[in-house]
Structure formats: C-alpha cells, structure tokens
Protein backbone atom coordinates (compact mmCIF):
# COMPACT_ATOMS: atom_id res chain seq x y z
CA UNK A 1 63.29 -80.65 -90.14
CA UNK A 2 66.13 -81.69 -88.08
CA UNK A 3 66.32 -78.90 -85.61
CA UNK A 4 61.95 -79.59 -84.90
CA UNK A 5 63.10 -83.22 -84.00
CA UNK A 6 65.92 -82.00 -82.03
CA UNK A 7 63.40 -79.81 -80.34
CA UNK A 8 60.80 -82.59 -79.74
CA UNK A 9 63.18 -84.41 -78.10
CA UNK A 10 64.33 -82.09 -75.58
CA UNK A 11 60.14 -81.38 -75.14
CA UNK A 12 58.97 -84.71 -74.60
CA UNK A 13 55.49 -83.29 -72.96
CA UNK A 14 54.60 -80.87 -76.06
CA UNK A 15 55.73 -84.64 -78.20
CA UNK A 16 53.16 -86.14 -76.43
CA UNK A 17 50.43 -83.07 -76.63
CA UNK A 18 51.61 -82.95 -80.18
CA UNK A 19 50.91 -86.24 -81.08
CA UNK A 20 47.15 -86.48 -79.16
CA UNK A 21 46.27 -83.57 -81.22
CA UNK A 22 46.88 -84.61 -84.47
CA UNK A 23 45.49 -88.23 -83.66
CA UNK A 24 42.63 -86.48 -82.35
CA UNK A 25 41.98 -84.47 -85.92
CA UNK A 26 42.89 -87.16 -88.05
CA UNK A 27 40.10 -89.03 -85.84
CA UNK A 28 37.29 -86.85 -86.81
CA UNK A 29 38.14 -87.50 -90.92
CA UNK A 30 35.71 -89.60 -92.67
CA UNK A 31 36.54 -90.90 -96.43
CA UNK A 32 33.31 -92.96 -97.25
CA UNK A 33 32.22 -93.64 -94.25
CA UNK A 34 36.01 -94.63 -93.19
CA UNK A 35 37.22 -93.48 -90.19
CA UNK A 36 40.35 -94.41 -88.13
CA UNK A 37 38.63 -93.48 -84.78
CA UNK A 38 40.64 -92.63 -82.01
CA UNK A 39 43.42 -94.95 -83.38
CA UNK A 40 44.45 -92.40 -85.10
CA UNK A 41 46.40 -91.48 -81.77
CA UNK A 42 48.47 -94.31 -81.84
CA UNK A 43 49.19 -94.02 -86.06
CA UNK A 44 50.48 -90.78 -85.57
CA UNK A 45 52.54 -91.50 -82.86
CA UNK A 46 54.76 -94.57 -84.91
CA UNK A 47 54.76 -92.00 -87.53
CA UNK A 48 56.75 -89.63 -85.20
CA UNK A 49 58.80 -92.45 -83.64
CA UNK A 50 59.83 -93.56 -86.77
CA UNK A 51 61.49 -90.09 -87.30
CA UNK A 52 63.91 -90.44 -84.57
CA UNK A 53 64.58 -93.12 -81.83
CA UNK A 54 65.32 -90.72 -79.52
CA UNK A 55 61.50 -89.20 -79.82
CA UNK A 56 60.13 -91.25 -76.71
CA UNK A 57 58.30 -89.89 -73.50
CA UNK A 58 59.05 -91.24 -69.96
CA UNK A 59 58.34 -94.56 -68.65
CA UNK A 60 55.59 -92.99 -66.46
CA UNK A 61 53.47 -91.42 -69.10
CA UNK A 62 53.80 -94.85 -71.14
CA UNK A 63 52.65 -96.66 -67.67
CA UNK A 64 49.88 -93.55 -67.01
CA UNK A 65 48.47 -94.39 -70.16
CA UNK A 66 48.12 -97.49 -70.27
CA UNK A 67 45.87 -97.34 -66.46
CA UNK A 68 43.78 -94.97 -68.35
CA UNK A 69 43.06 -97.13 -71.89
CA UNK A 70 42.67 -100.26 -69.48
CA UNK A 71 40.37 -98.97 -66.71
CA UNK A 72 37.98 -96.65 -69.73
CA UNK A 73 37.75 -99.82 -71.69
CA UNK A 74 36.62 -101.53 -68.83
CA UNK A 75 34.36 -98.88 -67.51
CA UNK A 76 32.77 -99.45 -71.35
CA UNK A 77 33.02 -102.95 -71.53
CA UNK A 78 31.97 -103.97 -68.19
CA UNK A 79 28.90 -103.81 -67.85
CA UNK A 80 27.98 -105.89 -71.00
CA UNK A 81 30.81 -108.70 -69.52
CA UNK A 82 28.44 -110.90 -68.09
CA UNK A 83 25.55 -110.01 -70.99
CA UNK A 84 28.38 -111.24 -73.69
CA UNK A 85 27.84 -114.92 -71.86
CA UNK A 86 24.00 -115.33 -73.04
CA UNK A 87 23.49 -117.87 -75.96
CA UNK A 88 24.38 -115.34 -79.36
CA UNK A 89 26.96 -113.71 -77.09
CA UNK A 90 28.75 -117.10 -76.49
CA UNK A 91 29.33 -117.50 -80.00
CA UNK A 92 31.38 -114.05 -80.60
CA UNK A 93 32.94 -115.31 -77.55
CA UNK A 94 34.26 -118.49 -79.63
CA UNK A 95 34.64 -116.97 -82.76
CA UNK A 96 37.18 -114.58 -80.86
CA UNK A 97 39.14 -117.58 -79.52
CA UNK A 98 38.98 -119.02 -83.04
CA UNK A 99 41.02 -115.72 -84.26
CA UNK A 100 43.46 -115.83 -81.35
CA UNK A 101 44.23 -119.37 -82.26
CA UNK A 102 44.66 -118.51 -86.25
CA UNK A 103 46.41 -115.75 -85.53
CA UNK A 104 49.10 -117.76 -83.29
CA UNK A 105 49.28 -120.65 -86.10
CA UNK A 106 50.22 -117.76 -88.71
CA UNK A 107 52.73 -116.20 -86.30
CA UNK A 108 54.40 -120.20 -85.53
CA UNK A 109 54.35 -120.60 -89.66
CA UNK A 110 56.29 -117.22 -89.99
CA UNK A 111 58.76 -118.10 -87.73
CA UNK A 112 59.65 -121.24 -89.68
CA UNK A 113 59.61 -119.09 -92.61
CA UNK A 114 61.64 -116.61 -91.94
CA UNK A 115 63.79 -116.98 -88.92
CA UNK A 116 62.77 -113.89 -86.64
CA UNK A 117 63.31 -113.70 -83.33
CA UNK A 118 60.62 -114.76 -80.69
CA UNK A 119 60.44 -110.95 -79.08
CA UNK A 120 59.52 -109.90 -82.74
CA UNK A 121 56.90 -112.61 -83.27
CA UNK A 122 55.41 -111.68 -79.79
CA UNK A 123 55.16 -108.01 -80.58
CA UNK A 124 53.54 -109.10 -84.42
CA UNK A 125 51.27 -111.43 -82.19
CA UNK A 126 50.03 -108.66 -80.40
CA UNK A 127 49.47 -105.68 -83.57
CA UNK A 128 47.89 -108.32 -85.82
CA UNK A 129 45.25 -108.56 -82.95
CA UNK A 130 45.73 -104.64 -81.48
CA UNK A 131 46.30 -105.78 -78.26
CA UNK A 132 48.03 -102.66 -76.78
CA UNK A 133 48.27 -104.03 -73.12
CA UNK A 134 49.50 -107.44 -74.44
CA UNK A 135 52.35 -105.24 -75.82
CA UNK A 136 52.90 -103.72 -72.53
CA UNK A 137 53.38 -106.67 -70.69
CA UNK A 138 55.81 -107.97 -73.39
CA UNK A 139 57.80 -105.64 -72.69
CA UNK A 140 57.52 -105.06 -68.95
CA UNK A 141 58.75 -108.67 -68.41
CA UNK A 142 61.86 -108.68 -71.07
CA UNK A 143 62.57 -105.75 -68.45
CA UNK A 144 62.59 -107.70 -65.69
CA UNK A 145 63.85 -110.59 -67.32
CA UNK A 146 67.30 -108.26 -68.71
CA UNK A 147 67.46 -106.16 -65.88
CA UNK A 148 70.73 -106.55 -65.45
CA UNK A 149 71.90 -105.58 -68.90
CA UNK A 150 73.53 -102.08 -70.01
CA UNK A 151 70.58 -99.35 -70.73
CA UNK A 152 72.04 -99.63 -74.56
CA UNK A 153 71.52 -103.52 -75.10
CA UNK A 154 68.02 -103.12 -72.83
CA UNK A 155 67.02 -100.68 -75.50
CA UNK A 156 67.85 -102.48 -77.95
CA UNK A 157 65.97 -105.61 -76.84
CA UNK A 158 62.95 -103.54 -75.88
CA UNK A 159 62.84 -102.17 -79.13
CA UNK A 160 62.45 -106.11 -81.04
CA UNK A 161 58.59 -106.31 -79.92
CA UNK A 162 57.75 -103.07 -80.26
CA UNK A 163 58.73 -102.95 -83.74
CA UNK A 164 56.75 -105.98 -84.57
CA UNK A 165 54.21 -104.48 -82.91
CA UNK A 166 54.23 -101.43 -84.97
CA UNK A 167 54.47 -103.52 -88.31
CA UNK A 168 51.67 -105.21 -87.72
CA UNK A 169 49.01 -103.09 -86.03
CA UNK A 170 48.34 -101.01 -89.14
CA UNK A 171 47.38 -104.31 -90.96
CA UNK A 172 45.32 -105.28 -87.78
CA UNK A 173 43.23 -102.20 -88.14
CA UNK A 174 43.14 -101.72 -91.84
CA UNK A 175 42.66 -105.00 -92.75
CA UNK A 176 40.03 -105.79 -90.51
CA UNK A 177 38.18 -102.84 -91.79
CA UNK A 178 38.85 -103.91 -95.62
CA UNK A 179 37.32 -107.24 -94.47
CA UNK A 180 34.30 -105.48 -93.58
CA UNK A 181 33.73 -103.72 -96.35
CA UNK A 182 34.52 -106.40 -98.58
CA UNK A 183 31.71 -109.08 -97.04
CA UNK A 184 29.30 -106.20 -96.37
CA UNK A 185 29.78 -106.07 -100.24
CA UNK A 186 29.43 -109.58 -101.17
CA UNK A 187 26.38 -110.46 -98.83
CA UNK A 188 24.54 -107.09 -99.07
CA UNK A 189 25.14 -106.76 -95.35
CA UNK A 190 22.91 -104.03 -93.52
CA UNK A 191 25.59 -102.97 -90.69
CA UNK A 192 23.60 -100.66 -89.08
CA UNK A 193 20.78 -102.30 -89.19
CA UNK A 194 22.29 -105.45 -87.93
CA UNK A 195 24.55 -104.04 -85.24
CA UNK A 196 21.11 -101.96 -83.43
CA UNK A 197 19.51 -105.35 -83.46
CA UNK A 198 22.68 -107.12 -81.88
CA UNK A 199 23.42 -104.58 -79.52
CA UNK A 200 19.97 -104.69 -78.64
CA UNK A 201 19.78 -108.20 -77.72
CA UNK A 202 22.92 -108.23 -75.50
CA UNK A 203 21.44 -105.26 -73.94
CA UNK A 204 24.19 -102.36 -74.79
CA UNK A 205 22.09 -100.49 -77.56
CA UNK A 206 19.62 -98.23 -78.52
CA UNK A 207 18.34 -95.49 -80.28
CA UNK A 208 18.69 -91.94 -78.26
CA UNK A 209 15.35 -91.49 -76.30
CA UNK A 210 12.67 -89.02 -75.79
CA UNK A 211 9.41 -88.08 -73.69
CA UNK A 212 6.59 -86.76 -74.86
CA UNK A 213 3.12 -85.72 -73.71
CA UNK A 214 -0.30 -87.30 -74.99
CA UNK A 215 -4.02 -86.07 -74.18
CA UNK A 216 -5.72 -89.41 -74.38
CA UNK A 217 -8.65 -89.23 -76.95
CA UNK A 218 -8.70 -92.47 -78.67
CA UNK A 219 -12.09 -94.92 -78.00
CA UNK A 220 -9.79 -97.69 -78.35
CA UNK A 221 -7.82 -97.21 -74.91
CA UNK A 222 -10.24 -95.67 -72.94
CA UNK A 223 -11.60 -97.23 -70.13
CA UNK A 224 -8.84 -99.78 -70.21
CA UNK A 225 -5.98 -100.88 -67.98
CA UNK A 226 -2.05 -100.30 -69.39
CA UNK A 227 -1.99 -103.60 -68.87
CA UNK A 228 -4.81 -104.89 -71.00
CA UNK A 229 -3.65 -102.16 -73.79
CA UNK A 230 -0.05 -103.82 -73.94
CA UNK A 231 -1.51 -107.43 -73.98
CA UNK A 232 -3.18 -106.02 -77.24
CA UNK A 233 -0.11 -104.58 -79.21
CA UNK A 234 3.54 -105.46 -79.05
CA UNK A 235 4.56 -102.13 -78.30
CA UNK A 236 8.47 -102.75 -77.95
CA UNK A 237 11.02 -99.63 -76.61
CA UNK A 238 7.94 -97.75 -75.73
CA UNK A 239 6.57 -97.07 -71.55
CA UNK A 240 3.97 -94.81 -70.25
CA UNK A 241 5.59 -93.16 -67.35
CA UNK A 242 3.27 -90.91 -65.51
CA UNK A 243 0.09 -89.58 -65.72
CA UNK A 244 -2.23 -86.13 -65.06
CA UNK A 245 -5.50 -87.46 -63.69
CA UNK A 246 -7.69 -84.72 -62.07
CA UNK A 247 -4.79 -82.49 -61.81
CA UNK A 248 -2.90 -85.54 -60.04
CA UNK A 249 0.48 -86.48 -61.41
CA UNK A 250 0.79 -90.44 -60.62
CA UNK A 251 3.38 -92.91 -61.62
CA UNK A 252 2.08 -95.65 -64.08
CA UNK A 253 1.14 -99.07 -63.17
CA UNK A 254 -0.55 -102.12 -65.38
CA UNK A 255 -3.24 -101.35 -63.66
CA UNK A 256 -3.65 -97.79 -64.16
CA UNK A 257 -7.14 -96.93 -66.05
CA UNK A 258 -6.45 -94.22 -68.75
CA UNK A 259 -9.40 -92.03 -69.05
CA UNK A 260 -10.91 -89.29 -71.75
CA UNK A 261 -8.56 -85.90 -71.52
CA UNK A 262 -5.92 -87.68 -69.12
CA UNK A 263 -2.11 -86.59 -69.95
CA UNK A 264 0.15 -89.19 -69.77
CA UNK A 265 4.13 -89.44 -70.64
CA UNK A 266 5.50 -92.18 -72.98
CA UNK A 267 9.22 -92.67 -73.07
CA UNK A 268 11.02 -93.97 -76.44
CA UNK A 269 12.86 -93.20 -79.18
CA UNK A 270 11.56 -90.90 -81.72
CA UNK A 271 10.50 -93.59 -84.40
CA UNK A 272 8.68 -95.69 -81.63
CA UNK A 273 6.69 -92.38 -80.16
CA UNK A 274 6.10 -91.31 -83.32
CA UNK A 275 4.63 -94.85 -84.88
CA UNK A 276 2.77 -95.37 -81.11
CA UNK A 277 1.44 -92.43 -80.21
CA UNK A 278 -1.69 -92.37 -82.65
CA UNK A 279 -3.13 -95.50 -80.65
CA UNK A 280 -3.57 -93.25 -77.52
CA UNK A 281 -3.98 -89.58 -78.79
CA UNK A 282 -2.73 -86.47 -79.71
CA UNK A 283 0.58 -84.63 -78.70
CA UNK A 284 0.19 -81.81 -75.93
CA UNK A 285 2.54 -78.59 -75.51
CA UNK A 286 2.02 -79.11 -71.62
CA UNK A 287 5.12 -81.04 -69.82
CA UNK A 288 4.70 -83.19 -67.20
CA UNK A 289 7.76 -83.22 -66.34
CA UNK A 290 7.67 -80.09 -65.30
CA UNK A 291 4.78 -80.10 -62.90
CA UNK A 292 6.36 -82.85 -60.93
CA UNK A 293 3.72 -82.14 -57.65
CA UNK A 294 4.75 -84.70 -55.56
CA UNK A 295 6.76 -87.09 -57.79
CA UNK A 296 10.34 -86.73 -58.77
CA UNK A 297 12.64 -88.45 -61.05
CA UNK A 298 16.63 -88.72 -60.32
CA UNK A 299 19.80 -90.44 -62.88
CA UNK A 300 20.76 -93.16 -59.90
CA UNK A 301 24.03 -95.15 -60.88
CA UNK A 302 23.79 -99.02 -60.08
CA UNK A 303 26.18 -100.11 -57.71
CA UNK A 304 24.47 -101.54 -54.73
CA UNK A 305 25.08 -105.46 -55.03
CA UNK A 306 22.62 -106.86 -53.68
CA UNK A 307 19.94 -105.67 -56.72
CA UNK A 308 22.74 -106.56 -59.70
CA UNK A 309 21.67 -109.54 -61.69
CA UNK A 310 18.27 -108.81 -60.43
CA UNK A 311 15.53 -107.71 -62.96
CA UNK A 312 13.38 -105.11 -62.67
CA UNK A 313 10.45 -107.59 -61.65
CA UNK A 314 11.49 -109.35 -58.93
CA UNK A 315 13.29 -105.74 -57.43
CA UNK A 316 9.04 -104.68 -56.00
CA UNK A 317 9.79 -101.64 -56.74
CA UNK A 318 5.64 -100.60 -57.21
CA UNK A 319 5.07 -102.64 -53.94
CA UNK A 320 8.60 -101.31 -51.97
CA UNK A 321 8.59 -97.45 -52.83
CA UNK A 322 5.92 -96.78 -55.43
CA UNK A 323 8.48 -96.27 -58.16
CA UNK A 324 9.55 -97.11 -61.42
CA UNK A 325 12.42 -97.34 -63.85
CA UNK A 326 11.87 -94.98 -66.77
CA UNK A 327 14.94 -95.13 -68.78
CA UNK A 328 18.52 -97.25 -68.27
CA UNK A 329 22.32 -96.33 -69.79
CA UNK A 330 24.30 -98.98 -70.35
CA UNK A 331 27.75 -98.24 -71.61
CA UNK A 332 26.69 -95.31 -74.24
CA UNK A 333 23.27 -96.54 -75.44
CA UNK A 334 20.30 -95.66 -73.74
CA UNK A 335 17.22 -97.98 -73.60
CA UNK A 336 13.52 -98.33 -72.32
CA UNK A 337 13.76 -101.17 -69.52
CA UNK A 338 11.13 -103.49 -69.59
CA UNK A 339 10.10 -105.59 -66.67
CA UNK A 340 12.41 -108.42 -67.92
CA UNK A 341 15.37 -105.92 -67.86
CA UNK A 342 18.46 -107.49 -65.34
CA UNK A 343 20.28 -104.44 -63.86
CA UNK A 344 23.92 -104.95 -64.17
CA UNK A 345 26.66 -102.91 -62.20
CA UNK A 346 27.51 -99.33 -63.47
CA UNK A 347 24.37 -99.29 -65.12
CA UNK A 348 22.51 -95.46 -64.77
CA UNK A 349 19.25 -95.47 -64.50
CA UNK A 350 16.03 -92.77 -64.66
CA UNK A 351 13.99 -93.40 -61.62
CA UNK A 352 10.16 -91.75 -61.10
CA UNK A 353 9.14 -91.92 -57.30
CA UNK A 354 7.29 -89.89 -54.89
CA UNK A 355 10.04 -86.75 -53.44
CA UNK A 356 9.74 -88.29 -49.79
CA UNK A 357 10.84 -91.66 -51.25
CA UNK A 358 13.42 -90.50 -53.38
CA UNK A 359 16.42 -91.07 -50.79
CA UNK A 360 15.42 -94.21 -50.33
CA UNK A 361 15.07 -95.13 -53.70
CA UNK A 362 18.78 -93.68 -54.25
CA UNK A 363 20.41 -95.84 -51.38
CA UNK A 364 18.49 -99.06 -52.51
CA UNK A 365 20.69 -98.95 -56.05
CA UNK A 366 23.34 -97.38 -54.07
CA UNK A 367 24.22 -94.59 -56.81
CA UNK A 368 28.24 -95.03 -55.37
C-alpha cells in the first residue's frame, strides 16, 4: 500500500485520472433510488487525500477545474437566472438566503463552543452548504494574505479551511438527501411528480418530445380553424407543426383550415400525443418530415439580444418570415413553446420556415 501512494505521488496526472474514474463509477451506483451523482468525484478524492498529504495535483489543475465547474454550472443555470425571479421562483430564492443565514448562526454558535479557528469555521461554512468555489476563494486570499510566509507554514495554513471543508461537505450532501427522504416520508411527497410541475413553471422542464403524423378523419375538426379547435380543448405541451394539403407541405397557423385526408405533424411528448391524437385522427407511417418540399427546419441557438426577453408573440415571426418555433431546449429539458413562451439567452430552439428564408431566420436569433 505504501509503495502505490509513493507512486501516486510522483504521478500526480494518473492521481487525478485515477480519482475521476472511480468518482465517475461510483456515480452511476444507485441503492434505492440513492445516488451520489457526480459528487462522487469529489468523495473519492478526500478519500485519497486523506491517505497521504503529499497526494495533491498542481495549483493549475486545481485552478483549471474550478473555470470548468464554474462556467458548466453557469452554462446550466443561466438560462433559468432570470426565470428563478418570477413570483414561486422568488420564494426558493428566500428560502435559500434563509439557509445561508442558519447556516452562518450554527457556524458563530460553534465557534463559541468549541474554540476553532476562523479559517476552519470558513472552510465548515462552505461544505455544510457545498460551496466548492466559496472554498476556492478562501483559500486564494489566505494566499495572498500569507504570501510572505515559508511554503511549510503556507501549507499548513492552507490546509485549516480545507479540512473544514472536507468535514463538513459529506454532511452537506448526505444530510440534505436524508432530509429528503425523511419529509418525502412524512408528507407522502410525490417528487417526481412535483419537480416536472415546478420545473415546468419556471420554464426548465419537460418530458422528452416527439413528432408524429396524423391523417385527419375526425367530424369534430374538420372544416375548422387550429385556432377555433384550441379555443375548444386545453390542449397543453401539444402544437400542430405542418401540414400536407394537396400534396403541399405548409407551416401551421391559427388560421389554417384542417380538411378530410390532410396530414398534419403534432409535436409533444409521448403521453400528450398519445392522449391528443384521437381528437384529430389516426396515426400515418408517412413522415413529413421527410418530404420537406420547400420548408425546412434548423436547431438555431438564441443569442441575438435584441429578441431575448421577447416572447414568441410579439417576435412576428408568421408575419416577418413565415415561420414558427416547433420545439425549445432550455438547459436539458426540452419543451413545446407556446405563444406566451419568452426566449431567454442560450436557449436552442427547432425552427420550421420556408429553405429561402432559413438564413434569415438563423441570423434573426443569431445562433452565435
């Protein structure tokens, strides 16, 4: 056992390969629906630092890392910033201030408890709440702030934090999933079910989506406009796209009049096609989609400015380019946009236009 350590300390990039691998197994483990997630990384890697304090990888990895974890979890997190500030999100907002500020009393009644020093409290401060970047700015200002200390004593004050850090954090990620469990328990709480509807509202979920094809045969539709056959039924997550008139393939409007035999595309998720799909017809092997004629459809990613915070009503886009929005991925939930929907930046949207418009269409969301 001794001579591996000695060896992953003179092989500080297989320690760090070493340590993402396991983390990244351990991940993937489920015990009742328990699963560590991708903190598993960071669990393995105490448990190897706790086997030697010379098992550490450069400064530069530490810093690389920390880029990466800070600019994915905004790339995530972004675009559902703003979305957060609506009226439910406002109140996660304040319940997480309520938790810093109970967290911070419990850390200030410790430290009359037991007499600790402050660089430990910080570094508990920041595992209880798993703030890994709070962490690295602890310690990137006791580094300025001893610069002019011996490596030794630096190390030795670097190390204060950190270790309260690494007490801590397990409890911040174990006990917050024990809570869980434990209320889901007492109030019979439906987590899935409740989280869909949540994410829903603040606009960063949804159910993974499909397109299907539908001969219109049903007396109840025909004749009638989209619009007036919406106005009748709340038909929620669920768009007609396109449809094969005469042979013609035409994007979708409210006022588009669906006819005996006409083809048309609905987008939604499976449950939604499958519970709507009766009210217009029957399900056709044909594909649209694959007879595009002289519509296409293209991903386009949102990052034009001037149409963020804008929804999809007041953007024209029927009136501007004959187009439509078909399908929208925020974050990693997909969703069907309704004319309500307000685009937000990094948003990637499924757009259906006419081929000569397309470029257009691309530069007005900017897709940059």
């Amino acid at each position: 056992m001794g001579s591996f350590i000695s060896f992953l300390e003179n092989n500080t990039t297989l320690l760090l390969f070493l340590v993402i691998a396991i983390g990244y197994i351990l991940a993937k483990i489920k015990i009742k629906g328990f699963s560590l997630g991708i903190s598993s990384v960071l669990f393995v890697g105490l448990a190897f630092g706790s086997l030697s304090e010379k098992l550490i990888v450069p400064d530069a990895i530490f810093i690389i890392g920390l880029i990466f974890f800070i600019y994915t979890t905004g790339l995530q997190s972004g675009p559902g910033f703003f979305a957060s500030f609506n009226r439910v999100g406002m109140g996660y907002n304040l319940l997480a201030v309520i938790c810093l500020f109970i967290t911070a009393a419990f850390v200030f009644i410790l430290r009359n408890i037991i007499d600790l020093e402050p660089r430990i409290l910080a570094g508990l401060y920041s595992g209880a709440l798993t703030n890994t970047p709070a962490i690295a700015s602890i310690v990137d200002s006791l580094k300025l702030a001893f610069s002019n200390l011996p490596e030794s004593e630096m190390n030795m004050i670097l190390g204060e934090p950190v270790a309260g850090f690494s007490i801590a954090y397990p409890f911040g990620v174990l006990g917050v999933i024990f809570a869980f469990q434990i209320f889901k328990f007492l109030f019979k709480i439906n987590v899935e079910k409740e989280s869909r509807e949540i994410a829903t509202e603040l606009g960063l979920g949804g159910e993974e989506l499909e397109n299907r094809d539908i001969k219109v045969i049903q007396k109840e539709v025909i004749g009638k406009s989209i619009q007036e056959i919406f106005q009748t039924k709340p038909y929620s997550k669920f768009l007609v796209s396109r449809i094969k008139k005469n042979d013609q393939i035409q994007i979708v409007t409210g006022k588009t009049i669906l006819e005996k035999d006409d083809i048309i595309t609905v987008v939604g998720s499976y449950a939604k096609i499958e519970e709507y799909s009766p009210d217009f017809g029957v399900y056709v092997e044909t594909t649209i989609s694959s007879e595009r004629g002289k519509l296409d459809y293209r991903r386009i990613f949102v990052s034009n400015k001037d149409v963020i915070g804008i929804s999809i009503r007041d953007l024209n886009l029927r009136e501007k380019f004959d187009a439509t929005i078909t399908r929208l991925k925020r974050g990693d939930s997909e969703i069907v946009p309704t004319q309500d929907t307000i685009l937000l930046a990094g948003d990637r949207i499924r757009v259906v236009a006419r081929k000569k418009d397309m470029e257009n269409v691309t530069k007005f969301f900017g897709d940059s």
